[in-house]
PDB file of N, CA and C in Angstrom:
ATOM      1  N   UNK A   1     -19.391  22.193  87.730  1.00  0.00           N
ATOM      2  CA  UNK A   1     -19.321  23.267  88.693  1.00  0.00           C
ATOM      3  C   UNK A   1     -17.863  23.547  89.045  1.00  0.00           C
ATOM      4  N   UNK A   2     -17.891  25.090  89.339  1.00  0.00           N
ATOM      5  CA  UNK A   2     -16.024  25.494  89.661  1.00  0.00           C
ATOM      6  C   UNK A   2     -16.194  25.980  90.878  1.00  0.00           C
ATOM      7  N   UNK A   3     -15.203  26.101  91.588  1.00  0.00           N
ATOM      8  CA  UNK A   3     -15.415  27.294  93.008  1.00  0.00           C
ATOM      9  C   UNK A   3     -14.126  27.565  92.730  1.00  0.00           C
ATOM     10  N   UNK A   4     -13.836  28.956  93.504  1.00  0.00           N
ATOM     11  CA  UNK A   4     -12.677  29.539  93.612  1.00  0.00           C
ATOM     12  C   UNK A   4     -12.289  29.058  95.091  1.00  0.00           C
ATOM     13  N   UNK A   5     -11.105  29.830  95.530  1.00  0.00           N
ATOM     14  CA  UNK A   5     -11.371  29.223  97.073  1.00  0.00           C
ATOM     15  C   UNK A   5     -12.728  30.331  98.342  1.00  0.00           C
ATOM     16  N   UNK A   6     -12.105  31.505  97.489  1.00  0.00           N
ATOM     17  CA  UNK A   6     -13.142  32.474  98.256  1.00  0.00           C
ATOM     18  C   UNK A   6     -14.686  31.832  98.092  1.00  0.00           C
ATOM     19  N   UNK A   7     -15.450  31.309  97.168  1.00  0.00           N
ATOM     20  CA  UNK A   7     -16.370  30.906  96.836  1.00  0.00           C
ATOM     21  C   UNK A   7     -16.949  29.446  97.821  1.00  0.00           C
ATOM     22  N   UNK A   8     -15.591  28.454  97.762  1.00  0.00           N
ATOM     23  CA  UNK A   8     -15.646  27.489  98.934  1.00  0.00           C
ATOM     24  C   UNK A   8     -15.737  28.008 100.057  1.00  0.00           C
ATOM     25  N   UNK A   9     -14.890  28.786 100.554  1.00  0.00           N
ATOM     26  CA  UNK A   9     -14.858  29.312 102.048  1.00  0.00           C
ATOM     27  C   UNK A   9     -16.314  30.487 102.087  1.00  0.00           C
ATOM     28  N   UNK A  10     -16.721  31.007 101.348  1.00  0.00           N
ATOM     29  CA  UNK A  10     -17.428  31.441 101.810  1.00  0.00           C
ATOM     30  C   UNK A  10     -19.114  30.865 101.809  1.00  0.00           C
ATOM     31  N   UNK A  11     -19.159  29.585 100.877  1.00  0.00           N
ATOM     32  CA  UNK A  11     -20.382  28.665 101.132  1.00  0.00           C
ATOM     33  C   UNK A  11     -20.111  27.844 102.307  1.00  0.00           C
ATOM     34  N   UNK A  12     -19.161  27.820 102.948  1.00  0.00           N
ATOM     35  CA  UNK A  12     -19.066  27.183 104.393  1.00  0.00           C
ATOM     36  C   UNK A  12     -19.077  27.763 105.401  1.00  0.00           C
ATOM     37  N   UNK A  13     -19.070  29.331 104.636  1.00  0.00           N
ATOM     38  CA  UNK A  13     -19.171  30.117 106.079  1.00  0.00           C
ATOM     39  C   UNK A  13     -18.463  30.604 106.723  1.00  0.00           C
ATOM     40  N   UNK A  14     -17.164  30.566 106.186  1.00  0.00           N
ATOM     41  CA  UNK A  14     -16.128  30.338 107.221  1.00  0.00           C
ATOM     42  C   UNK A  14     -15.466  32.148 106.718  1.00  0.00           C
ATOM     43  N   UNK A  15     -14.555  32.474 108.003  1.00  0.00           N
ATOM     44  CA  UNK A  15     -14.199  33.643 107.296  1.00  0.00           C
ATOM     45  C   UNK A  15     -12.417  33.341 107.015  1.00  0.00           C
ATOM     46  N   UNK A  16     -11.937  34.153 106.592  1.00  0.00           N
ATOM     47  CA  UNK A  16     -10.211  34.379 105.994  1.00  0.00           C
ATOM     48  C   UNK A  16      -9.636  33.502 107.230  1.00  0.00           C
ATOM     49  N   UNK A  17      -9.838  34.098 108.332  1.00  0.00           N
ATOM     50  CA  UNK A  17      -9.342  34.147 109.633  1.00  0.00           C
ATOM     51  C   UNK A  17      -9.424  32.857 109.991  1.00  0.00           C
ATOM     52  N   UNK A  18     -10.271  32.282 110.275  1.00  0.00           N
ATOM     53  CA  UNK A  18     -11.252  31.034 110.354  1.00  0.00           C
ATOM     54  C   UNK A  18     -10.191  29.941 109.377  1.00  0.00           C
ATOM     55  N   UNK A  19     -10.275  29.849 108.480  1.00  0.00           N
ATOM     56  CA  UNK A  19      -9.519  29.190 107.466  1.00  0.00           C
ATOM     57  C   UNK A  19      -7.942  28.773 107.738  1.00  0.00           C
ATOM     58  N   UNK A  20      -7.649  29.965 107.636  1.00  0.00           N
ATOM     59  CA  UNK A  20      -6.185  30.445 107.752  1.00  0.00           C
ATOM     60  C   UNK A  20      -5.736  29.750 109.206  1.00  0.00           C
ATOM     61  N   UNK A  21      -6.914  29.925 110.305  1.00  0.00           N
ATOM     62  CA  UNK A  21      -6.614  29.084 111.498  1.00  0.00           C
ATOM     63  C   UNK A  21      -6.709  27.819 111.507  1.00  0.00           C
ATOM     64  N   UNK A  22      -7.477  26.930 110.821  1.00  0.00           N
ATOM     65  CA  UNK A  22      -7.334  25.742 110.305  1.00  0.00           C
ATOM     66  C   UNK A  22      -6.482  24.904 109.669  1.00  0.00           C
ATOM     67  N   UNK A  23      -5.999  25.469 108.559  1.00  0.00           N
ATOM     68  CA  UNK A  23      -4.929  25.303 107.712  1.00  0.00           C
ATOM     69  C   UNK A  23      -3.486  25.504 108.577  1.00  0.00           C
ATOM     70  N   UNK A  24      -3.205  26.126 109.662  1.00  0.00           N
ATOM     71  CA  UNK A  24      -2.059  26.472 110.513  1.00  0.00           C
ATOM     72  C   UNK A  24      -0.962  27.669 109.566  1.00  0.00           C
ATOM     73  N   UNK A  25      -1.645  28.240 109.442  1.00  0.00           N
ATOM     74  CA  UNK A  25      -0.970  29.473 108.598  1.00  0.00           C
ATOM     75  C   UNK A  25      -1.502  31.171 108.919  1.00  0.00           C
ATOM     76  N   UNK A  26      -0.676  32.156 108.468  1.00  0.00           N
ATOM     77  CA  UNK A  26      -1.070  33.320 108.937  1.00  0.00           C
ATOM     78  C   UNK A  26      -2.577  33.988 108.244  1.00  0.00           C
ATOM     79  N   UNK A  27      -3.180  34.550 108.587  1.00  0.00           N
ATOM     80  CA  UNK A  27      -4.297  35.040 107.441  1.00  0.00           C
ATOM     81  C   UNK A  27      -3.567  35.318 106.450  1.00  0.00           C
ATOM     82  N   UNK A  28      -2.708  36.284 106.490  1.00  0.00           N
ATOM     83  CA  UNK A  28      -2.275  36.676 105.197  1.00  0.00           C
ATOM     84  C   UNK A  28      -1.644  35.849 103.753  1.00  0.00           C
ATOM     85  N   UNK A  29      -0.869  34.621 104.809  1.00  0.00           N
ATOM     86  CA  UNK A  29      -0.884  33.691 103.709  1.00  0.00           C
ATOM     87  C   UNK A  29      -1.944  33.138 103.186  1.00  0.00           C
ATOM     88  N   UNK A  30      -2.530  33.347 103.814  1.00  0.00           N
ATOM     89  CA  UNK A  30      -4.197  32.164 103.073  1.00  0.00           C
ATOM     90  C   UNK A  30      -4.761  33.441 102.223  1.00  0.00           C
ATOM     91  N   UNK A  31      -5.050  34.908 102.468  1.00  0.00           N
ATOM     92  CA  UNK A  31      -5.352  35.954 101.619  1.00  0.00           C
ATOM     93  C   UNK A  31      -4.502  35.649 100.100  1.00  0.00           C
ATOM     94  N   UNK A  32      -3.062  35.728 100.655  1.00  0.00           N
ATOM     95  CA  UNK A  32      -2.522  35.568  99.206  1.00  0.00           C
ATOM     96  C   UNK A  32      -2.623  34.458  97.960  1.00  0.00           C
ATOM     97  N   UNK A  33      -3.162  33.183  99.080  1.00  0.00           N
ATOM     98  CA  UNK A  33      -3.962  32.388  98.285  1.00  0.00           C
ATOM     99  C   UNK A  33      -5.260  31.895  97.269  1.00  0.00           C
ATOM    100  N   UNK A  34      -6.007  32.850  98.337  1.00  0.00           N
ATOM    101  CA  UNK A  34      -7.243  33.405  97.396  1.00  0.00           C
ATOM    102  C   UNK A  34      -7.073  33.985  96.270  1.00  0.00           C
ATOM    103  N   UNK A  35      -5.986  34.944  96.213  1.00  0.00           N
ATOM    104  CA  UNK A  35      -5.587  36.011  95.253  1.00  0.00           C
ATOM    105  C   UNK A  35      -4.823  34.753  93.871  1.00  0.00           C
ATOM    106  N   UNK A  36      -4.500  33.889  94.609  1.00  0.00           N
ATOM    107  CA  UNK A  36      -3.349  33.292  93.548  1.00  0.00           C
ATOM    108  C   UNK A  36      -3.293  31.724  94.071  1.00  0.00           C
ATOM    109  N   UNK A  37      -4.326  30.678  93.857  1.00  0.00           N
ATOM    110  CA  UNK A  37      -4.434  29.769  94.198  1.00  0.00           C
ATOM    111  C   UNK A  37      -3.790  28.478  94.203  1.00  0.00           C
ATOM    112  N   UNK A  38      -2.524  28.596  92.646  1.00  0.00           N
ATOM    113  CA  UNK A  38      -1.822  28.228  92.545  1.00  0.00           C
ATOM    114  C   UNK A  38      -0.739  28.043  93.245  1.00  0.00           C
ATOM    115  N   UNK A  39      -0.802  29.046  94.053  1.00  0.00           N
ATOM    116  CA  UNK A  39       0.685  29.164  95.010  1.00  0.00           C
ATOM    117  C   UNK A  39       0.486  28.051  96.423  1.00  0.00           C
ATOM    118  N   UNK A  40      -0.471  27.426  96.249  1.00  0.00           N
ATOM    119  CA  UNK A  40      -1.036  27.091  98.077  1.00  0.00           C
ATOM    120  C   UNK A  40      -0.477  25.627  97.699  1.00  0.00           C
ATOM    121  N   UNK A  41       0.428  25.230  98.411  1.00  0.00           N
ATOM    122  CA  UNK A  41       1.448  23.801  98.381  1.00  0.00           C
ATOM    123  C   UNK A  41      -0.039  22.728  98.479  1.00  0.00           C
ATOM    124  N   UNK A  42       0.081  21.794  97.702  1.00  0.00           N
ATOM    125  CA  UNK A  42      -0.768  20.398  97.794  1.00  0.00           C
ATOM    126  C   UNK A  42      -1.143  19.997  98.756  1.00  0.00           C
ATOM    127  N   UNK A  43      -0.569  19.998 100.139  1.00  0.00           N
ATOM    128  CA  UNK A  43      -1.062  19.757 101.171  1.00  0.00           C
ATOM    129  C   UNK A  43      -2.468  20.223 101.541  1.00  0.00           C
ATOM    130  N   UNK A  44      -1.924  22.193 101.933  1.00  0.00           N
ATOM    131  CA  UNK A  44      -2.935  22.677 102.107  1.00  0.00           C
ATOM    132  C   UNK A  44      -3.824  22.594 101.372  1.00  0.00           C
ATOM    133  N   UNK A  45      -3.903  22.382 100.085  1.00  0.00           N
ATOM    134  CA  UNK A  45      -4.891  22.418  98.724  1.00  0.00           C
ATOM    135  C   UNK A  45      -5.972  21.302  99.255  1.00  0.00           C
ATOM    136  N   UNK A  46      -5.350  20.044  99.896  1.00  0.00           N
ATOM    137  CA  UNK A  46      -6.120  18.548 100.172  1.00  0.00           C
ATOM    138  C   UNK A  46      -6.520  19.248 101.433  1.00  0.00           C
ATOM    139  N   UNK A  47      -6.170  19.912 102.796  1.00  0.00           N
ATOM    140  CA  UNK A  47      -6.711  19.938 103.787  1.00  0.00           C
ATOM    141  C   UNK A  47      -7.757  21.378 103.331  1.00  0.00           C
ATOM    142  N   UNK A  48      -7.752  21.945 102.899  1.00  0.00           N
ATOM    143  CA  UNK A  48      -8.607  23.253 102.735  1.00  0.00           C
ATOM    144  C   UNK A  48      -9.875  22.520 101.769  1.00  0.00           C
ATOM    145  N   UNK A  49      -9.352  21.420 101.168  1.00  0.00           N
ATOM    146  CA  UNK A  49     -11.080  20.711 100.542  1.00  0.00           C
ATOM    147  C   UNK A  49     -11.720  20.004 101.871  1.00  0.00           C
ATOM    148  N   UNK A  50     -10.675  19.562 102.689  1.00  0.00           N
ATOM    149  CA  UNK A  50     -11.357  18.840 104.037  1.00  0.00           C
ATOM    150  C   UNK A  50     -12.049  19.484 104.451  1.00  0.00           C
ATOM    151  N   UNK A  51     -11.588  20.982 104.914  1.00  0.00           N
ATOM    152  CA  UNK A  51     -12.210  21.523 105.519  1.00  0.00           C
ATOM    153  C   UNK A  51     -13.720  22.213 104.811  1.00  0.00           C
ATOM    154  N   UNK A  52     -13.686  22.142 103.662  1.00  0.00           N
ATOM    155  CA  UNK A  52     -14.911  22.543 103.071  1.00  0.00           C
ATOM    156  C   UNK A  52     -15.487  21.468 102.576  1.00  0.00           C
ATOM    157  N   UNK A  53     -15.317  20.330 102.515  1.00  0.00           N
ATOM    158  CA  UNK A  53     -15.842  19.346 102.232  1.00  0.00           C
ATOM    159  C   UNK A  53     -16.175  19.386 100.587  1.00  0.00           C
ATOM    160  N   UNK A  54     -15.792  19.608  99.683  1.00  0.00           N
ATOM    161  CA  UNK A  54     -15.367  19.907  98.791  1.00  0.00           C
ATOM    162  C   UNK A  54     -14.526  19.334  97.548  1.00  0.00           C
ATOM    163  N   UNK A  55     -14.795  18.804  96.795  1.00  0.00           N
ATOM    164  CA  UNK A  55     -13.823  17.999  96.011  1.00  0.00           C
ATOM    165  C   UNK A  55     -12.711  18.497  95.466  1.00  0.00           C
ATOM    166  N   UNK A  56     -11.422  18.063  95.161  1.00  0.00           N
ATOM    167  CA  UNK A  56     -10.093  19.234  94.780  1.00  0.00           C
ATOM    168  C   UNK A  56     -10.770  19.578  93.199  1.00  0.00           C
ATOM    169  N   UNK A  57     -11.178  18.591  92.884  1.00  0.00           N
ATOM    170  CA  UNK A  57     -10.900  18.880  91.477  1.00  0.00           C
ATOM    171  C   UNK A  57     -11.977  20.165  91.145  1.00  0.00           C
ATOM    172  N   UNK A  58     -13.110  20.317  92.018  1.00  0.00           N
ATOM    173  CA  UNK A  58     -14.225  21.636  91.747  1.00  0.00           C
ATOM    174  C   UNK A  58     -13.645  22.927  92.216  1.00  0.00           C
ATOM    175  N   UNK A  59     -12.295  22.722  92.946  1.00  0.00           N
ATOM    176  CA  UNK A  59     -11.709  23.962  93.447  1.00  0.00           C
ATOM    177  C   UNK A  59     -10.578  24.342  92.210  1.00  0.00           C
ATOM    178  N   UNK A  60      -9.833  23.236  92.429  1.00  0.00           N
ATOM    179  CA  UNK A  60      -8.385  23.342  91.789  1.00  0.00           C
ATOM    180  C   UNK A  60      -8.187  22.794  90.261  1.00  0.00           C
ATOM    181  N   UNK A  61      -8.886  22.505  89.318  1.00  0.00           N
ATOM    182  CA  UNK A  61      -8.945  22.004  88.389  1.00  0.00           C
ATOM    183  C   UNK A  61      -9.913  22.626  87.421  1.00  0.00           C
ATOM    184  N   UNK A  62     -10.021  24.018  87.468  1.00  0.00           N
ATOM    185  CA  UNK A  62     -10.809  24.696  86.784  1.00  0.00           C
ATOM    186  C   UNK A  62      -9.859  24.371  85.076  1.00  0.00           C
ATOM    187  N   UNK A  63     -10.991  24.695  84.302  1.00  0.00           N
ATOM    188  CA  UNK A  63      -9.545  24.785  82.819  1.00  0.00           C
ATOM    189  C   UNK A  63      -8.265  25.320  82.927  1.00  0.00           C
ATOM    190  N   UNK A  64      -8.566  26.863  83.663  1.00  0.00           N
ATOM    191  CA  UNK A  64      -7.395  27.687  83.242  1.00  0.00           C
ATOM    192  C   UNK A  64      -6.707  27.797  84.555  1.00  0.00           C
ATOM    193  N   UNK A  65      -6.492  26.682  85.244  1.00  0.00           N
ATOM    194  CA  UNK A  65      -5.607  26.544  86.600  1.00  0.00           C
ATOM    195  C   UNK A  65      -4.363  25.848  86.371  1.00  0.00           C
ATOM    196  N   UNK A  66      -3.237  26.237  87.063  1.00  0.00           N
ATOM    197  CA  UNK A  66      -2.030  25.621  86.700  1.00  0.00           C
ATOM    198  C   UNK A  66      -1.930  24.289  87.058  1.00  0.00           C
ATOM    199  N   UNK A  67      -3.111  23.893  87.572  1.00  0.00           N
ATOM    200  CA  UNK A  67      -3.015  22.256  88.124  1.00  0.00           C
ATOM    201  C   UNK A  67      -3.661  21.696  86.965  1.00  0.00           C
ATOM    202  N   UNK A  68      -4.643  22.343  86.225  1.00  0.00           N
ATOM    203  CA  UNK A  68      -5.139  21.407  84.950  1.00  0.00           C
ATOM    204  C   UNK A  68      -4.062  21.951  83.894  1.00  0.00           C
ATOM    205  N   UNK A  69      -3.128  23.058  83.867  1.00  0.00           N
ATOM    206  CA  UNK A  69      -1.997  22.388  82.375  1.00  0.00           C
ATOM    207  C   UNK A  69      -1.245  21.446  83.106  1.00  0.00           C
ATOM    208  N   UNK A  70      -0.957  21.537  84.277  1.00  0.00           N
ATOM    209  CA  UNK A  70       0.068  20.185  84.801  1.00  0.00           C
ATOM    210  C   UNK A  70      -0.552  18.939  84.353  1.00  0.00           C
ATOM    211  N   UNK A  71      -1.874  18.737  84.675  1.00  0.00           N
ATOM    212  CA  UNK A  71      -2.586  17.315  84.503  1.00  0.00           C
ATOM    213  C   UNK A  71      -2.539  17.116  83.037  1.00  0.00           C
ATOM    214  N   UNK A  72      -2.717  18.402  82.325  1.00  0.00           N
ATOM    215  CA  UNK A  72      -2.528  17.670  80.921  1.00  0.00           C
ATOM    216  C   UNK A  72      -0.967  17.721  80.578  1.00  0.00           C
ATOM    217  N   UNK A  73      -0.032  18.220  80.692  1.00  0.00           N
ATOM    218  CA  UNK A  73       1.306  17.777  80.570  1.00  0.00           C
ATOM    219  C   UNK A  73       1.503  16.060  81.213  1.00  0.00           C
ATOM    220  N   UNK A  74       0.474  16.086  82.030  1.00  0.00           N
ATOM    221  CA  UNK A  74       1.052  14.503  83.047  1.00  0.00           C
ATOM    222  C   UNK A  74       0.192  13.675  81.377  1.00  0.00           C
ATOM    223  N   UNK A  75      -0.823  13.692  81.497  1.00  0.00           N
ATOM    224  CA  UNK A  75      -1.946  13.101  80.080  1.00  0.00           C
ATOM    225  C   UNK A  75      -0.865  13.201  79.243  1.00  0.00           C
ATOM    226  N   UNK A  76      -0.747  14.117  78.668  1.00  0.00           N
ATOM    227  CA  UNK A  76      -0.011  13.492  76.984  1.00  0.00           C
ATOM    228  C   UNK A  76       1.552  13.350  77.480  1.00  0.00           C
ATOM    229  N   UNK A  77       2.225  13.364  78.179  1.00  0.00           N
ATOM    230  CA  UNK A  77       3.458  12.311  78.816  1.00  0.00           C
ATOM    231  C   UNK A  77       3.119  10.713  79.062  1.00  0.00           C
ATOM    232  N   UNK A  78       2.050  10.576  79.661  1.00  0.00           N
ATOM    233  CA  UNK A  78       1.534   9.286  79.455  1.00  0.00           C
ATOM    234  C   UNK A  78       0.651   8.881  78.087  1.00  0.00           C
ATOM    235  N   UNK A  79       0.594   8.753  77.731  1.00  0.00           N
ATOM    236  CA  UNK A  79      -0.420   8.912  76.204  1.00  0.00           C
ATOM    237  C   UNK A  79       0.650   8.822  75.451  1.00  0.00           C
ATOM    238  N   UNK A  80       1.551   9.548  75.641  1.00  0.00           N
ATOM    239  CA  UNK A  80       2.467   9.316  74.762  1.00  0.00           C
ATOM    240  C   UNK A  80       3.560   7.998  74.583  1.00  0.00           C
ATOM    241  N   UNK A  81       3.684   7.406  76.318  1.00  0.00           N
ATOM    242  CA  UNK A  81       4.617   6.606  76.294  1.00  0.00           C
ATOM    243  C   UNK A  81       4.059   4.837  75.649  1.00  0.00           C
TER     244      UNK A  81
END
């Protein structure tokens, strides 16, 4: 299973606003996150699964997410050594 973040936040119910107030950020930054999920610093990435209760890796670790080519750059850097 994948979720986007809109997909998390919105099986919890929660709205933009809602979120964005949680996380301690403006709506609009958290909008631009939805849009581009990659951009949302690790922190928020771990507290925005808190808040949805949510595992990172069903949010943020889809195939074609910049956190799974990082993980496989981290994999064959180790694999390799």
């Amino acid at each position: 299973m994948e979720a986007t973040l809109k997909q998390a936040r919105l099986f919890k119910d929660l709205s933009q606003a809602e979120v964005a107030e949680k996380l301690g950020v403006h709506r609009h930054t958290y909008m631009k996150w939805e849009k581009h999920p990659d951009e949302m610093p690790l922190g928020k990435a771990k507290e925005f699964c808190r808040i949805t209760n949510l595992p990172v890796d069903i949010i943020f670790f889809t195939p074609n997410s910049t956190f799974s080519r990082f993980k496989e750059g981290l994999d064959n850097v180790t694999s390799s050594s």
